[in-house]
PDB file of N, CA and C in Angstrom:
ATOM      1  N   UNK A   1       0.850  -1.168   0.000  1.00  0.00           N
ATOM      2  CA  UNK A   1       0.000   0.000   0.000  1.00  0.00           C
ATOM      3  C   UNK A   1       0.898   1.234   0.000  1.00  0.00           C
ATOM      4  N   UNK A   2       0.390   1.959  -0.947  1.00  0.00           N
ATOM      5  CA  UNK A   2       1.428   3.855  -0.959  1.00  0.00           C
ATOM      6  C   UNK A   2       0.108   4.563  -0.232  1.00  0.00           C
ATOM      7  N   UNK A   3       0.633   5.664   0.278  1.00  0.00           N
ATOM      8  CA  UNK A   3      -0.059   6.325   1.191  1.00  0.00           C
ATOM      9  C   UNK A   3       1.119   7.966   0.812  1.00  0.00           C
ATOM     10  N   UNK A   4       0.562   8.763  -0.335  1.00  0.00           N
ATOM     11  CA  UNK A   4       1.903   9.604  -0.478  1.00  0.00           C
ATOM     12  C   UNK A   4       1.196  10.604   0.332  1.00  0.00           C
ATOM     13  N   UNK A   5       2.026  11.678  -0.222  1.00  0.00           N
ATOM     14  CA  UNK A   5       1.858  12.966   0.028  1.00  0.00           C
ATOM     15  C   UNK A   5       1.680  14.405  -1.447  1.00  0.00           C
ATOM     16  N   UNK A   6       2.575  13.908  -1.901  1.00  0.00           N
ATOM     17  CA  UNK A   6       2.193  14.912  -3.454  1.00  0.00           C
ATOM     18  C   UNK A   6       2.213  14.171  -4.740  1.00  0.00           C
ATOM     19  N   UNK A   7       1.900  14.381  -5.731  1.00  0.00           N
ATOM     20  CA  UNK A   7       1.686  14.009  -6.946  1.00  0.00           C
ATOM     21  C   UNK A   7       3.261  13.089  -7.748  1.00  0.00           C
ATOM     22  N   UNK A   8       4.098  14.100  -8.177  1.00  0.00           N
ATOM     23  CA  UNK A   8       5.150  13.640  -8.222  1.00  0.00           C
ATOM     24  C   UNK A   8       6.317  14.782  -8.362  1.00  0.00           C
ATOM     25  N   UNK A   9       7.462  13.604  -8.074  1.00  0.00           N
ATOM     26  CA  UNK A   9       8.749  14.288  -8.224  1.00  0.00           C
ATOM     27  C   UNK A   9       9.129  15.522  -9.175  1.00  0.00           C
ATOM     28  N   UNK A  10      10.009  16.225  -9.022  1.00  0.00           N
ATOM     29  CA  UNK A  10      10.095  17.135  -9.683  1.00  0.00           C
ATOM     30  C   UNK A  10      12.209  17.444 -10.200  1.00  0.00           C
ATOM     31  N   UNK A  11      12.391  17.695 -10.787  1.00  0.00           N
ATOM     32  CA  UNK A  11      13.615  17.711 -11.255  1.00  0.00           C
ATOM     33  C   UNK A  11      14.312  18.756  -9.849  1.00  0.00           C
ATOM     34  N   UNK A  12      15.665  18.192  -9.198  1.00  0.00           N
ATOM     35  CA  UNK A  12      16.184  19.229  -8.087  1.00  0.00           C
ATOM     36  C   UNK A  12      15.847  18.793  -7.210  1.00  0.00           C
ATOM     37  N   UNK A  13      15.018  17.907  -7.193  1.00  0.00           N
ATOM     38  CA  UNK A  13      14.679  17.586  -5.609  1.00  0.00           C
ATOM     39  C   UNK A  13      14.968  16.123  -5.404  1.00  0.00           C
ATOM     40  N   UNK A  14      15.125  15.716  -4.097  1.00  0.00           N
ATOM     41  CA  UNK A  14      15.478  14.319  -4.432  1.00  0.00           C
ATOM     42  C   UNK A  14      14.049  13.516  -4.246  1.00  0.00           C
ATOM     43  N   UNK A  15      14.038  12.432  -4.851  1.00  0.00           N
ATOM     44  CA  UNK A  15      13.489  11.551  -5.115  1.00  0.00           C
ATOM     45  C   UNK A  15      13.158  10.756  -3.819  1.00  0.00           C
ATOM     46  N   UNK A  16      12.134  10.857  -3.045  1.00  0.00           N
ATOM     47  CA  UNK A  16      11.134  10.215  -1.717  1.00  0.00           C
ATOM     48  C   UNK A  16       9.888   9.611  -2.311  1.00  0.00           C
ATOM     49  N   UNK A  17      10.041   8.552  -2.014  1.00  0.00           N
ATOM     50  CA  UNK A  17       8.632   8.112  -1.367  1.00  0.00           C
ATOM     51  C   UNK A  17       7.297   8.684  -1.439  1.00  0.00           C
ATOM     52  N   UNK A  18       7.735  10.139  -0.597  1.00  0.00           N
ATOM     53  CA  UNK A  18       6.541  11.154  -0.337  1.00  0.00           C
ATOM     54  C   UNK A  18       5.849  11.391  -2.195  1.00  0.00           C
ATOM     55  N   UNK A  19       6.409  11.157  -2.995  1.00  0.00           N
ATOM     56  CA  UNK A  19       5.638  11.256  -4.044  1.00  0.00           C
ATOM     57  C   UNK A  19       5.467  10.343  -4.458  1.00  0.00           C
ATOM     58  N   UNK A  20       3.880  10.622  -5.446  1.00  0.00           N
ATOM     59  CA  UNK A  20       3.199   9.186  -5.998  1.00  0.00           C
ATOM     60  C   UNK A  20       4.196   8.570  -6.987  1.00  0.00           C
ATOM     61  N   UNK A  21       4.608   9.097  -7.991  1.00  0.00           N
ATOM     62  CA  UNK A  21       4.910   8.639  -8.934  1.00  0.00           C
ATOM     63  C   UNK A  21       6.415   7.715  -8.600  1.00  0.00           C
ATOM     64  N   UNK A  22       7.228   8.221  -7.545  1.00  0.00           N
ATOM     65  CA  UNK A  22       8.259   7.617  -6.675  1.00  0.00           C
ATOM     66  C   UNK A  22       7.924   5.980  -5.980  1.00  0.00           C
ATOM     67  N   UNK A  23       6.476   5.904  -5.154  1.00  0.00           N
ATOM     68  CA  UNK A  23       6.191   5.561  -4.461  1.00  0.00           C
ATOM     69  C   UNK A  23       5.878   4.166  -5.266  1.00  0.00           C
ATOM     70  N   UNK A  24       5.376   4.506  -6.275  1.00  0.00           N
ATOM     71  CA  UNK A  24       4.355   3.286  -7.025  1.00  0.00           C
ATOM     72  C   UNK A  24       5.545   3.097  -7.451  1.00  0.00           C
ATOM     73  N   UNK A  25       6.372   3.174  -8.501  1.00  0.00           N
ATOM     74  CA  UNK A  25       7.630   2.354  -8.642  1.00  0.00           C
ATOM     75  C   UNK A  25       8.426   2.126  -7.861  1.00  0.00           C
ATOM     76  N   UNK A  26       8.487   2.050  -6.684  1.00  0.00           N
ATOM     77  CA  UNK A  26       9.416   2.024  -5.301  1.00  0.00           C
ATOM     78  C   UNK A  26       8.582   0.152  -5.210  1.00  0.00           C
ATOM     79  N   UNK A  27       6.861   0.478  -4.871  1.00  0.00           N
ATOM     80  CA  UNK A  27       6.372  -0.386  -4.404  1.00  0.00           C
ATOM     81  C   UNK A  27       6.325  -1.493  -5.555  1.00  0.00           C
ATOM     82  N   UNK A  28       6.276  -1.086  -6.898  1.00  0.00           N
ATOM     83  CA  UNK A  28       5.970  -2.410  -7.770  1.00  0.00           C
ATOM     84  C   UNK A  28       7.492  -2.713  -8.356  1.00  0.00           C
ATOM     85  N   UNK A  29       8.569  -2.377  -7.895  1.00  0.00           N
ATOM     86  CA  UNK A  29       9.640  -3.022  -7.895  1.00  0.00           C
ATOM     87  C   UNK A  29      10.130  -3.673  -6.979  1.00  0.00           C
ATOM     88  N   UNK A  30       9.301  -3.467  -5.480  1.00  0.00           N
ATOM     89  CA  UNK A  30       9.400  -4.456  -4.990  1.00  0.00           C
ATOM     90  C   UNK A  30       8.688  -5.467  -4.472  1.00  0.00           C
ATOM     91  N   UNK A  31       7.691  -5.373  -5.188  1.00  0.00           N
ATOM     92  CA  UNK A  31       6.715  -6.531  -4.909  1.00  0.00           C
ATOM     93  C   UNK A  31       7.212  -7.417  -6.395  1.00  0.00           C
ATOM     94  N   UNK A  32       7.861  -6.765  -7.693  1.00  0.00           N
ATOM     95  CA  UNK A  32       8.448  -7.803  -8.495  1.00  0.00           C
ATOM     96  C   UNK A  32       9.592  -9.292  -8.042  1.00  0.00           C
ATOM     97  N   UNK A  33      10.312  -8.242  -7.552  1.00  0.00           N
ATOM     98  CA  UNK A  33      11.349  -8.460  -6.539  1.00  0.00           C
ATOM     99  C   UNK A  33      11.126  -9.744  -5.378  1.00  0.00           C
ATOM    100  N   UNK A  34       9.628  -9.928  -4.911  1.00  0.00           N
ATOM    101  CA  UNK A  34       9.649 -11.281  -4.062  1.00  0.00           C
ATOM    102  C   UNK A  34       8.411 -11.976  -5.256  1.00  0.00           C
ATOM    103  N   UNK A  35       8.462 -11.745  -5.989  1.00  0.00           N
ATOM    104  CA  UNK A  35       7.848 -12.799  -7.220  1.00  0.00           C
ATOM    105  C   UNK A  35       6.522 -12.574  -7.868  1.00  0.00           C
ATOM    106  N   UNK A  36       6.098 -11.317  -7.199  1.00  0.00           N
ATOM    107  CA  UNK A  36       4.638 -11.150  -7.951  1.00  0.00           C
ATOM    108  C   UNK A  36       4.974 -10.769  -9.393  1.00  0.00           C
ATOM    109  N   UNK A  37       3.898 -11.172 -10.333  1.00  0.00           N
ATOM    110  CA  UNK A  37       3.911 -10.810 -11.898  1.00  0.00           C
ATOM    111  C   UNK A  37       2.931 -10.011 -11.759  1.00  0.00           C
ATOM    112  N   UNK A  38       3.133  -9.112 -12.201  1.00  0.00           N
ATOM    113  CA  UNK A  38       2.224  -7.757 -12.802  1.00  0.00           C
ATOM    114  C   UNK A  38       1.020  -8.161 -13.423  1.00  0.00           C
ATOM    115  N   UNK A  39       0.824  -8.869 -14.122  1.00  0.00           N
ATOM    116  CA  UNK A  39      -0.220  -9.232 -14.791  1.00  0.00           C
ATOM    117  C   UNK A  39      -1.330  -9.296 -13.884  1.00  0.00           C
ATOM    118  N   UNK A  40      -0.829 -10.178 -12.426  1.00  0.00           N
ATOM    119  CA  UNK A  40      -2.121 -10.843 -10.911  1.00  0.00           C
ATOM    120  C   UNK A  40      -2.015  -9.559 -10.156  1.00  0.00           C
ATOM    121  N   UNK A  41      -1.075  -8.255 -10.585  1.00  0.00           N
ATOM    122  CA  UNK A  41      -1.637  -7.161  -9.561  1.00  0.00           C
ATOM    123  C   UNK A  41      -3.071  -6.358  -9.918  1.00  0.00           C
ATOM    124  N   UNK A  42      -3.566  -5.913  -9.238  1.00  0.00           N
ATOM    125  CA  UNK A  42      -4.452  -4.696  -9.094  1.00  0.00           C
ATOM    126  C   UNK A  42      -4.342  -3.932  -8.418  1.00  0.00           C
ATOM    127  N   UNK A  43      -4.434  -2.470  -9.023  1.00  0.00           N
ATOM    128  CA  UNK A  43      -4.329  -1.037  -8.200  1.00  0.00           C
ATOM    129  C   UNK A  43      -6.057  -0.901  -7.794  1.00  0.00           C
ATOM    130  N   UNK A  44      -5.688  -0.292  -6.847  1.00  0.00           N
ATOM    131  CA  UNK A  44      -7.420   0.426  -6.158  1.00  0.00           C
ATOM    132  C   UNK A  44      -6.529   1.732  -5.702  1.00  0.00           C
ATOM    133  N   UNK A  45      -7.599   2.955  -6.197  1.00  0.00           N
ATOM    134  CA  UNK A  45      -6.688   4.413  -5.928  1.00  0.00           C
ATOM    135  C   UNK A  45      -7.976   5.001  -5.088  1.00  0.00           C
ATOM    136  N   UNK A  46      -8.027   5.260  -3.773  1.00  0.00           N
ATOM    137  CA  UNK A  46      -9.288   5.858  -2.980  1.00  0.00           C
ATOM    138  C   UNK A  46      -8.332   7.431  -2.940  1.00  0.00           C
ATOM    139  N   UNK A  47      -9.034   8.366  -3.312  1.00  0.00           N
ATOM    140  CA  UNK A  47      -9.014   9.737  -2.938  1.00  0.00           C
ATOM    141  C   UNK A  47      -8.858  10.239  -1.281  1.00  0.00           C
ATOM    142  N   UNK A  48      -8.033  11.136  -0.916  1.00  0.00           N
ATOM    143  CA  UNK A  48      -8.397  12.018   0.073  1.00  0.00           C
ATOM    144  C   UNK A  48      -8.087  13.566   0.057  1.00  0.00           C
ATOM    145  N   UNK A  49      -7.581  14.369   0.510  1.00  0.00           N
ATOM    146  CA  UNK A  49      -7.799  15.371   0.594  1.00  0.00           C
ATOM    147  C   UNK A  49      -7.377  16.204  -1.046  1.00  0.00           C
ATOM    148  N   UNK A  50      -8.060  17.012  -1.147  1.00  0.00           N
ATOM    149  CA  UNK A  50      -7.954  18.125  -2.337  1.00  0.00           C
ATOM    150  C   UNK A  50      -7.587  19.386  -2.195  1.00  0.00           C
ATOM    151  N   UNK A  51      -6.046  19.423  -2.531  1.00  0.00           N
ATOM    152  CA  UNK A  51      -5.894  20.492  -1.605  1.00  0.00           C
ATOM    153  C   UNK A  51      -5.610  21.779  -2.513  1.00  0.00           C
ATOM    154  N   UNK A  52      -4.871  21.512  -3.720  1.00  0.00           N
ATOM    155  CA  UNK A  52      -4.958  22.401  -5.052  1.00  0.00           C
ATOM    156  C   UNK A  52      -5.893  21.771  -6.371  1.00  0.00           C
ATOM    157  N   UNK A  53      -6.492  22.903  -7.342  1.00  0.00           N
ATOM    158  CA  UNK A  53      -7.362  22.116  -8.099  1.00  0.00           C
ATOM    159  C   UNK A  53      -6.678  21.507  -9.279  1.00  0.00           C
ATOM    160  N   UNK A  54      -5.295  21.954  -9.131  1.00  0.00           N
ATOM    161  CA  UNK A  54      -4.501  21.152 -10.586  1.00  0.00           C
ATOM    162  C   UNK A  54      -3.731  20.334  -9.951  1.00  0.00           C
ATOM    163  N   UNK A  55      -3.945  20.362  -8.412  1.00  0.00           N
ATOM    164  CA  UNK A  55      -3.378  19.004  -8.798  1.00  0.00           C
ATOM    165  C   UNK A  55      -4.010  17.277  -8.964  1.00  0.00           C
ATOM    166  N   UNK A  56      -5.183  17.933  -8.240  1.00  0.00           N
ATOM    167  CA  UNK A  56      -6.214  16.699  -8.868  1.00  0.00           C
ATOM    168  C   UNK A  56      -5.822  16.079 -10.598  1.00  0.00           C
ATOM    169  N   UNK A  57      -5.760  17.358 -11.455  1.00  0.00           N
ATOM    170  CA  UNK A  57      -5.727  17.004 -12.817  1.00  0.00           C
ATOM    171  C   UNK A  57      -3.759  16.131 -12.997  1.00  0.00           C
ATOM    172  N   UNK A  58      -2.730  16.546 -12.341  1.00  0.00           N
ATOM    173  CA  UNK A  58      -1.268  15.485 -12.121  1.00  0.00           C
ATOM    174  C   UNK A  58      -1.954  14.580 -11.938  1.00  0.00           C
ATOM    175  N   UNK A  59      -2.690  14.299 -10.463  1.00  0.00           N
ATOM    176  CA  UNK A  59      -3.033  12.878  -9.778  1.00  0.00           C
ATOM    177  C   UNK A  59      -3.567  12.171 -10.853  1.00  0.00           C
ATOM    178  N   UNK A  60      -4.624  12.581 -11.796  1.00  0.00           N
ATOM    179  CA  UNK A  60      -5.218  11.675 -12.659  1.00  0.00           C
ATOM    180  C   UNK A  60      -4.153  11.353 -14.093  1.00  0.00           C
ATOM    181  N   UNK A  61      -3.413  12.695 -14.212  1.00  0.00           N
ATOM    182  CA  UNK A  61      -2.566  12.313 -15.512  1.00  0.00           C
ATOM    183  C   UNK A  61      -1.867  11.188 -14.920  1.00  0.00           C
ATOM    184  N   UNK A  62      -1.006  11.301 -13.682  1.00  0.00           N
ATOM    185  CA  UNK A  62       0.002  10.237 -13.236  1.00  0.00           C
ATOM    186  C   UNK A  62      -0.803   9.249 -13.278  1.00  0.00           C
ATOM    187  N   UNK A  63      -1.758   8.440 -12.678  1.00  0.00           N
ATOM    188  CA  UNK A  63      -2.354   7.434 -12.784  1.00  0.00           C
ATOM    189  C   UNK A  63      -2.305   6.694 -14.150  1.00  0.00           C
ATOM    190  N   UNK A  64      -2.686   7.391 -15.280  1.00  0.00           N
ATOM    191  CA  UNK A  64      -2.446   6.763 -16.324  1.00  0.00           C
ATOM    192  C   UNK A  64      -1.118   6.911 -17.126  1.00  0.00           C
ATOM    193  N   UNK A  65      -0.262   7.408 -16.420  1.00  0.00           N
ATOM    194  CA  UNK A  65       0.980   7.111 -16.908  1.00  0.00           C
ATOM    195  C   UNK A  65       1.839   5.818 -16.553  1.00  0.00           C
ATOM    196  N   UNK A  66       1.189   5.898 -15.095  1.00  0.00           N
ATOM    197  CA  UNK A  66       2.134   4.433 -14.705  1.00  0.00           C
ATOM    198  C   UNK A  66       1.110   3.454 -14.352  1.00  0.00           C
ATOM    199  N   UNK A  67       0.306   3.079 -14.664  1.00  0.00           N
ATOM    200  CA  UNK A  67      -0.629   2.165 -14.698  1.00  0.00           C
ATOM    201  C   UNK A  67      -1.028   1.537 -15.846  1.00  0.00           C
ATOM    202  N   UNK A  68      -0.943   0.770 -16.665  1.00  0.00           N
ATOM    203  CA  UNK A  68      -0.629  -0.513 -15.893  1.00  0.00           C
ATOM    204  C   UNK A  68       1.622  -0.364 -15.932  1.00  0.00           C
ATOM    205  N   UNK A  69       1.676  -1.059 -15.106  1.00  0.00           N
ATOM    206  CA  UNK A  69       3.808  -1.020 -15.343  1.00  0.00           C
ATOM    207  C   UNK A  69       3.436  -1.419 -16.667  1.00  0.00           C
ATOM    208  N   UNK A  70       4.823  -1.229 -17.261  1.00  0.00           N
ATOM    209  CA  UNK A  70       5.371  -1.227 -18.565  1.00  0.00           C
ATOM    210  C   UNK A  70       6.618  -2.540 -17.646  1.00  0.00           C
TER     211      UNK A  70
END
């Protein structure tokens, strides 16, 4: 389970966790890593707070950028 904090990384900064786009390849490299195949995963993405209105529109671009892994 990711549980971030902002959308994603940004060039200059280092690379945490705290972002989605960090987080989800953090987590599905290592759930490759003890043997799951991508194919038997499923994402479930529940919403919480909205705190700028563009960034709702990142959150949804990122989603379909890294979903399904490549």
């Amino acid at each position: 389970m990711n549980h971030f904090l902002l959308p994603a990384s940004s060039e200059g900064h280092p690379a945490t966790t705290r972002f989605a786009d960090v987080a989800t390849k953090t987590l599905l490299d290592k759930l490759r890593a003890l043997g799951c195949r991508v194919p038997y995963l499923q994402a479930k993405i529940f919403g919480g707070s909205s705190m700028f209105q563009k960034q709702n529109r990142t959150t949804a671009s990122l989603a379909r950028r890294t979903w399904p892994p490549r």
